[in-house]
C-alpha atoms as a PDB file:
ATOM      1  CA  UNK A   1      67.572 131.938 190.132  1.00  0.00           C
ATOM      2  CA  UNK A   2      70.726 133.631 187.841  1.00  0.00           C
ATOM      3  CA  UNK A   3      70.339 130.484 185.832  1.00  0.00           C
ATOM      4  CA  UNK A   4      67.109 130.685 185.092  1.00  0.00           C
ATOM      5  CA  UNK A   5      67.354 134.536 184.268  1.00  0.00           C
ATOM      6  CA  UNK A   6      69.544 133.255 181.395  1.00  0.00           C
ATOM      7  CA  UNK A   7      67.255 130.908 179.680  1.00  0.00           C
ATOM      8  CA  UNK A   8      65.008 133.657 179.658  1.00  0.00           C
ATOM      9  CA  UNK A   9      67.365 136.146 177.696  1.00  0.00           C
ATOM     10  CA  UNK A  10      67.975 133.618 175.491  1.00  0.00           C
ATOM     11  CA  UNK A  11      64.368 132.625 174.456  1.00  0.00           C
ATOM     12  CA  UNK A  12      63.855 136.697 174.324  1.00  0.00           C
ATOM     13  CA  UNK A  13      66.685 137.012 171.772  1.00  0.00           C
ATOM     14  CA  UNK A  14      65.805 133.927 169.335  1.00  0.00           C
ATOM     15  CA  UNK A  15      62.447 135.894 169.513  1.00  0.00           C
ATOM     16  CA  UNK A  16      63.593 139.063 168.190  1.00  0.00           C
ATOM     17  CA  UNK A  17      66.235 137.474 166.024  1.00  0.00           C
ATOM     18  CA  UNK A  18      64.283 134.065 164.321  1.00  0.00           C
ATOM     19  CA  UNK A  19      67.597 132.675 162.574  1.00  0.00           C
ATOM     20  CA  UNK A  20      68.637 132.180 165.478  1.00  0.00           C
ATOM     21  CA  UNK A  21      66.061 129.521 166.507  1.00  0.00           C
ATOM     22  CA  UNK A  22      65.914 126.208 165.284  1.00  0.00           C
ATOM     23  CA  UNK A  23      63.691 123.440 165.133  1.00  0.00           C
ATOM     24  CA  UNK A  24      64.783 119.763 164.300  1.00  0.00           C
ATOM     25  CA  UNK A  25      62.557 118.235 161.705  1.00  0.00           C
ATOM     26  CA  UNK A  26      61.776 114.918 160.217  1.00  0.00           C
ATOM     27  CA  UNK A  27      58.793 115.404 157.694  1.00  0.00           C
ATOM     28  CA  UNK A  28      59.604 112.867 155.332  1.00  0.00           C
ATOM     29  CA  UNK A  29      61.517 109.822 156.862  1.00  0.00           C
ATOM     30  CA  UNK A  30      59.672 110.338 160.601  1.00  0.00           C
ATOM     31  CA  UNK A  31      62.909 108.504 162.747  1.00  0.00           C
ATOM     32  CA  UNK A  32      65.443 108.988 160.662  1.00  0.00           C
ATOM     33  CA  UNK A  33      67.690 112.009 159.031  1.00  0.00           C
ATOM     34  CA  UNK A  34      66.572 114.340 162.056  1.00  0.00           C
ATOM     35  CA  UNK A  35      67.639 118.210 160.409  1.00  0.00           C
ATOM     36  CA  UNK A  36      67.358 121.219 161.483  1.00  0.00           C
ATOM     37  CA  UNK A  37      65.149 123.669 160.508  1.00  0.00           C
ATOM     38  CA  UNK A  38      66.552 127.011 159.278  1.00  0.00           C
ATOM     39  CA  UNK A  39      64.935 130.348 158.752  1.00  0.00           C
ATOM     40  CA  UNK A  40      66.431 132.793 156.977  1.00  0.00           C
ATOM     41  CA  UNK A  41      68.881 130.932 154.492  1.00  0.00           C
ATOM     42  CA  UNK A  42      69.026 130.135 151.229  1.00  0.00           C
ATOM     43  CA  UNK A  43      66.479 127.056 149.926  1.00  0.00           C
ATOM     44  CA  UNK A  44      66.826 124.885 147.255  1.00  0.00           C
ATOM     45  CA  UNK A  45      64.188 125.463 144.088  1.00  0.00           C
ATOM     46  CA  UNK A  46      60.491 124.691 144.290  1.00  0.00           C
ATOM     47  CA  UNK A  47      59.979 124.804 140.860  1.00  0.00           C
ATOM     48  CA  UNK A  48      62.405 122.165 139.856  1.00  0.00           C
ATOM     49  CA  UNK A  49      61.820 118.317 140.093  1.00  0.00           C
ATOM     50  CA  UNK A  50      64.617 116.419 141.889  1.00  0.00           C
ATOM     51  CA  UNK A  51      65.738 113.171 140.456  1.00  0.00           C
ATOM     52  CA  UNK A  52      68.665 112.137 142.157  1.00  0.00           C
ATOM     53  CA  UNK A  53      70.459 108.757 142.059  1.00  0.00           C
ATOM     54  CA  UNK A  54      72.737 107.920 145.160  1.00  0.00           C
ATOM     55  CA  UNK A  55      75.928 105.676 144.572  1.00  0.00           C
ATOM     56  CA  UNK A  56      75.924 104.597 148.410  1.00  0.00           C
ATOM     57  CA  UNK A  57      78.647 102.248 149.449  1.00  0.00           C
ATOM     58  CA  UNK A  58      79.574 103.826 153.299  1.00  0.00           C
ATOM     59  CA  UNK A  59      81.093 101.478 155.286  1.00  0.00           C
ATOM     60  CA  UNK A  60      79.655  99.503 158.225  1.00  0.00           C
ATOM     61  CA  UNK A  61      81.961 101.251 160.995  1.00  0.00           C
ATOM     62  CA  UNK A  62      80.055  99.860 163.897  1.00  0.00           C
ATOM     63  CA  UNK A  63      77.481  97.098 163.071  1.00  0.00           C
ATOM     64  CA  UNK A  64      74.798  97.795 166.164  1.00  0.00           C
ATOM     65  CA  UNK A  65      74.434 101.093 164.424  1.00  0.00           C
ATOM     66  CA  UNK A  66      72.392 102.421 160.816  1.00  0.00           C
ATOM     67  CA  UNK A  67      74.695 102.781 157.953  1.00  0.00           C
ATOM     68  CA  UNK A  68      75.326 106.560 157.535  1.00  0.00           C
ATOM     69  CA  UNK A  69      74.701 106.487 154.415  1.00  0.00           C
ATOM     70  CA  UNK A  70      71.514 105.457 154.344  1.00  0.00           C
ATOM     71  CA  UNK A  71      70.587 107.886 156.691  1.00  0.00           C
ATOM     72  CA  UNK A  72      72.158 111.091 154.726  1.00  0.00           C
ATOM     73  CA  UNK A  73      69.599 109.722 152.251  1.00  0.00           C
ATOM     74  CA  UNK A  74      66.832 110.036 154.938  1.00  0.00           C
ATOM     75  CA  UNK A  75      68.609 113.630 155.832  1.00  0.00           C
ATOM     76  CA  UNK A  76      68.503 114.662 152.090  1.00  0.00           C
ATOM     77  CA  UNK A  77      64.953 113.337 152.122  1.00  0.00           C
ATOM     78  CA  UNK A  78      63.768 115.691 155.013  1.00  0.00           C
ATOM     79  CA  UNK A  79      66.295 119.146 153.967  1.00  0.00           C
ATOM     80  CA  UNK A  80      64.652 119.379 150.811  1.00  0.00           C
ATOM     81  CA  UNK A  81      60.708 119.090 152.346  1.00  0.00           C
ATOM     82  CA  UNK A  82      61.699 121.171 154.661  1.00  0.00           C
ATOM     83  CA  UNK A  83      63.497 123.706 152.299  1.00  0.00           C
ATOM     84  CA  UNK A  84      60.133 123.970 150.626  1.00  0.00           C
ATOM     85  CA  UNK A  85      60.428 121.501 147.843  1.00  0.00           C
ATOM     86  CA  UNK A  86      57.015 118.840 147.250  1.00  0.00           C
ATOM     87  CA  UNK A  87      57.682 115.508 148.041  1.00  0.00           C
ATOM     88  CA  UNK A  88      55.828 115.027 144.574  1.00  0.00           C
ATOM     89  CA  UNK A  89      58.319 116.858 143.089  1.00  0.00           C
ATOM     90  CA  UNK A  90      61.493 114.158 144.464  1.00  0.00           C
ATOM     91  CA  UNK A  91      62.470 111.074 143.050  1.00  0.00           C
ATOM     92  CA  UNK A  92      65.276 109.020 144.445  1.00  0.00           C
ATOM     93  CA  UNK A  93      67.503 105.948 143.331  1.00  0.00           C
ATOM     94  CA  UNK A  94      69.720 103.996 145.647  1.00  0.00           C
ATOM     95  CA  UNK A  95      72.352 101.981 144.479  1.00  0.00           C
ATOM     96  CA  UNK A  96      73.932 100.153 147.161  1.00  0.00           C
ATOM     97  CA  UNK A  97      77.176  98.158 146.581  1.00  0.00           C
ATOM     98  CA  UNK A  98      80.781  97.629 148.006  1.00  0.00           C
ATOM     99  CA  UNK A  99      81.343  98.011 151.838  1.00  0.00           C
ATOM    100  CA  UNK A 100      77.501  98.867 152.415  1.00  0.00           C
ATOM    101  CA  UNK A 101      76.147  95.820 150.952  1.00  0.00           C
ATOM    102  CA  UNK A 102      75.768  94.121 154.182  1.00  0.00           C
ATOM    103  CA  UNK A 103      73.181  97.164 155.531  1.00  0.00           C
ATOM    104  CA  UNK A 104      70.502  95.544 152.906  1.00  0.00           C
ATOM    105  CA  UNK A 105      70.329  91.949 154.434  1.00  0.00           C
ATOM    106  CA  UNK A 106      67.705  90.511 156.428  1.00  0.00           C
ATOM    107  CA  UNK A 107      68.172  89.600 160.092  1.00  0.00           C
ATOM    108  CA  UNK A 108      69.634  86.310 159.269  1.00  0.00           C
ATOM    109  CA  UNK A 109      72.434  87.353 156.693  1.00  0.00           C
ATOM    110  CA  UNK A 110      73.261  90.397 158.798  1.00  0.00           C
ATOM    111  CA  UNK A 111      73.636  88.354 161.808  1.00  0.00           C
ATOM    112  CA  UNK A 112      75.662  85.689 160.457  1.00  0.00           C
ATOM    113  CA  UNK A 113      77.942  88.273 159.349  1.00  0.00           C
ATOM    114  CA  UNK A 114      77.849  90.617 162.873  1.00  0.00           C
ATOM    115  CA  UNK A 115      75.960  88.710 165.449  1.00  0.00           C
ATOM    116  CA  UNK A 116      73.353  91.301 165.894  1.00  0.00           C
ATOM    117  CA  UNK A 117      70.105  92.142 164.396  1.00  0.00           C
ATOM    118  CA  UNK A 118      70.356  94.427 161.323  1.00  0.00           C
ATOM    119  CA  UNK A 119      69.861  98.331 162.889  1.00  0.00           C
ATOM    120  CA  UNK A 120      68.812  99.352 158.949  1.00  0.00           C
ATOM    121  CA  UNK A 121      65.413  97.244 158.497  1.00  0.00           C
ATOM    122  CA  UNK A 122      63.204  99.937 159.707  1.00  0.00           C
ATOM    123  CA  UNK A 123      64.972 103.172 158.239  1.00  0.00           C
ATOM    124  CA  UNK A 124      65.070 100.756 154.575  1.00  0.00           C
ATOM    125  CA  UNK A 125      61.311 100.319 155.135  1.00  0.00           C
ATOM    126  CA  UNK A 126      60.782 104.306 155.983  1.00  0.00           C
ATOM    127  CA  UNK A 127      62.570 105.113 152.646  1.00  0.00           C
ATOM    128  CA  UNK A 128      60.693 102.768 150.547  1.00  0.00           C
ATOM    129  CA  UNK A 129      57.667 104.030 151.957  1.00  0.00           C
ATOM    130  CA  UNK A 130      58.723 107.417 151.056  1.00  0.00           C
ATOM    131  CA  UNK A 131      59.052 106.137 147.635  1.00  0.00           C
ATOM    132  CA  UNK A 132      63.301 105.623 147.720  1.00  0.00           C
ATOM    133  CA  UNK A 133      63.978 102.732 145.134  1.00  0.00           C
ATOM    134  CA  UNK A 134      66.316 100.788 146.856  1.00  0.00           C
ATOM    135  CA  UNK A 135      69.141  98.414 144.483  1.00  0.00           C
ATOM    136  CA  UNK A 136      71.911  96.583 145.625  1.00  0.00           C
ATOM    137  CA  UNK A 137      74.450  95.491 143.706  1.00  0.00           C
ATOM    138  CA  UNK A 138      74.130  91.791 142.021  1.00  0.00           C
ATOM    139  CA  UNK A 139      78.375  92.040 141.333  1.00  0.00           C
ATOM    140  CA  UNK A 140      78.745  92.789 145.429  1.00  0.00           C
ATOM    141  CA  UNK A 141      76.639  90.142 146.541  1.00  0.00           C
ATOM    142  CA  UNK A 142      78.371  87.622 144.645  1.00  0.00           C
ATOM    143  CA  UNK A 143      82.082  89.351 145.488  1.00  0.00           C
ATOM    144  CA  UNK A 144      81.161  89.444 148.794  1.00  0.00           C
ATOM    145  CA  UNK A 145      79.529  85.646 149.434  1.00  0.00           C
ATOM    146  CA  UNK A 146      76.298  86.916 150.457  1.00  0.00           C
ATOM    147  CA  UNK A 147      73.024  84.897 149.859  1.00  0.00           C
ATOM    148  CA  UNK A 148      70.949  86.413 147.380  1.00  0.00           C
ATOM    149  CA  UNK A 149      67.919  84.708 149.175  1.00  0.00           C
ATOM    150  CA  UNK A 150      69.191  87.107 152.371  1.00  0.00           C
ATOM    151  CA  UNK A 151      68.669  89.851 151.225  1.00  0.00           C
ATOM    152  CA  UNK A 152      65.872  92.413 152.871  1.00  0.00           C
ATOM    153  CA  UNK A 153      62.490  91.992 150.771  1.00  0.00           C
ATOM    154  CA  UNK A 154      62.671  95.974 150.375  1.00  0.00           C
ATOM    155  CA  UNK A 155      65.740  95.870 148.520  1.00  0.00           C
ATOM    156  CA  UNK A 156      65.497  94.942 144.764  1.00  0.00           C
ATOM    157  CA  UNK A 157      69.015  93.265 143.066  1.00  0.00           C
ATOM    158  CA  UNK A 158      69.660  94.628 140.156  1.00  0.00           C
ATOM    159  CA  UNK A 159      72.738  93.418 137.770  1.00  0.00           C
ATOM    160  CA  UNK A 160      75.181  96.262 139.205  1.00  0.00           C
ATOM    161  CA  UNK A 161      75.195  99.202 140.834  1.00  0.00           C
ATOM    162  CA  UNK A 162      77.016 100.532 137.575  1.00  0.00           C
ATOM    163  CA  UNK A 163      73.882  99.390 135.960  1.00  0.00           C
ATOM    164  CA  UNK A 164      71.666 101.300 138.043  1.00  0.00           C
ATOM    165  CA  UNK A 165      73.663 104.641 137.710  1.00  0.00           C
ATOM    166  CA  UNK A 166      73.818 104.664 134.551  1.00  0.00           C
ATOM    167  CA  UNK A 167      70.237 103.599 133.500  1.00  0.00           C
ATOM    168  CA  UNK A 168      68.971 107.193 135.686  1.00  0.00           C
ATOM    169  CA  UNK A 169      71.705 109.205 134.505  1.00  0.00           C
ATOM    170  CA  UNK A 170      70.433 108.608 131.429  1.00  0.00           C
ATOM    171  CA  UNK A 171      66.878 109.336 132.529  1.00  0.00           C
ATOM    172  CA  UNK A 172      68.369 112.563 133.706  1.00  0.00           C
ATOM    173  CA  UNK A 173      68.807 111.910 137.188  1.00  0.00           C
ATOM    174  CA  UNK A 174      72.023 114.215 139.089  1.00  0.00           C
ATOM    175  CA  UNK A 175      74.220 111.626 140.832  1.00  0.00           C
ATOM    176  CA  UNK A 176      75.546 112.180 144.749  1.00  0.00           C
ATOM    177  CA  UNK A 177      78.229 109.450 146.207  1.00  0.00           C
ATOM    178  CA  UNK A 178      78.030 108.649 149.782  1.00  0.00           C
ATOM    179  CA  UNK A 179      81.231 107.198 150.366  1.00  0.00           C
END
């Protein structure tokens, strides 16, 4: 019964004090990048269009799970909806090279590599969906031995991820590294 008295104090005081609750969210990428939802903080800009470009080469730590990478782009996907910014108003590159290159290939070339199915194929197709262009790197396939023909249908290979970069820099995109 004392326990229970406790869960009701609690739900009184995120009542009377709302920053106190939160909500996890996923309004963008539905399974992916859970956040939390926030009140009473600081927001990004809803008057400002987002073109970001994401040099993503995160490691495979553990190959049964999503490459964190990938899913800080989900994350960064679902902060800024839910920080009030239109999904009309976002527009993100992916340039995927070095140790992530493996995340991008199909079930065969993944598996050949790490004997398991690739954990990325769904949360790929959930960013493309959401509009993500997704590159990898032409230079890291090569580098790294992996067939071309391998690679995920969602993912488009593009000469380099240096390439890529550069190109939306130059198109005025703001450039994050997920390392």
């Amino acid at each position: 019964m004392a326990k229970n008295k406790y869960y009701v104090i609690l739900g009184l005081l995120c009542l009377q004090y709302p920053g106190l609750s939160q909500t996890e969210s996923n309004p963008v990428i539905p399974d992916f990048g859970t956040i939390w939802n926030i009140q009473e903080v600081s927001k990004p800009n809803p008057e400002l269009n987002y073109k970001i470009v994401v040099d993503l080469k995160s490691p495979i730590t553990d190959p049964t799970l999503i490459n964190a990478g990938l899913n800080n782009v989900a994350r960064m996907l679902n902060l800024h909806v839910t920080g009030g910014i239109p999904k009309d108003k976002i527009s993100v590159t992916i340039a995927i090279h070095g140790l992530a290159t493996a995340s991008v290939m199909n079930n065969d070339g993944y598996s050949l590599k790490y004997g398991v199915d690739n954990p990325n194929l769904e949360l790929i197709r959930q960013l493309k969906n959401a509009g993500v262009d997704l590159y990898v790197c032409g230079q890291s396939l090569i580098a790294r031995n992996y067939d071309r023909e391998k690679v995920n249908p969602d993912i488009k290979i593009a000469l380099s991820m240096l390439t890529v970069v550069t190109e939306r820099m130059m198109q005025g995109y703001g450039l994050l590294v997920f390392n």
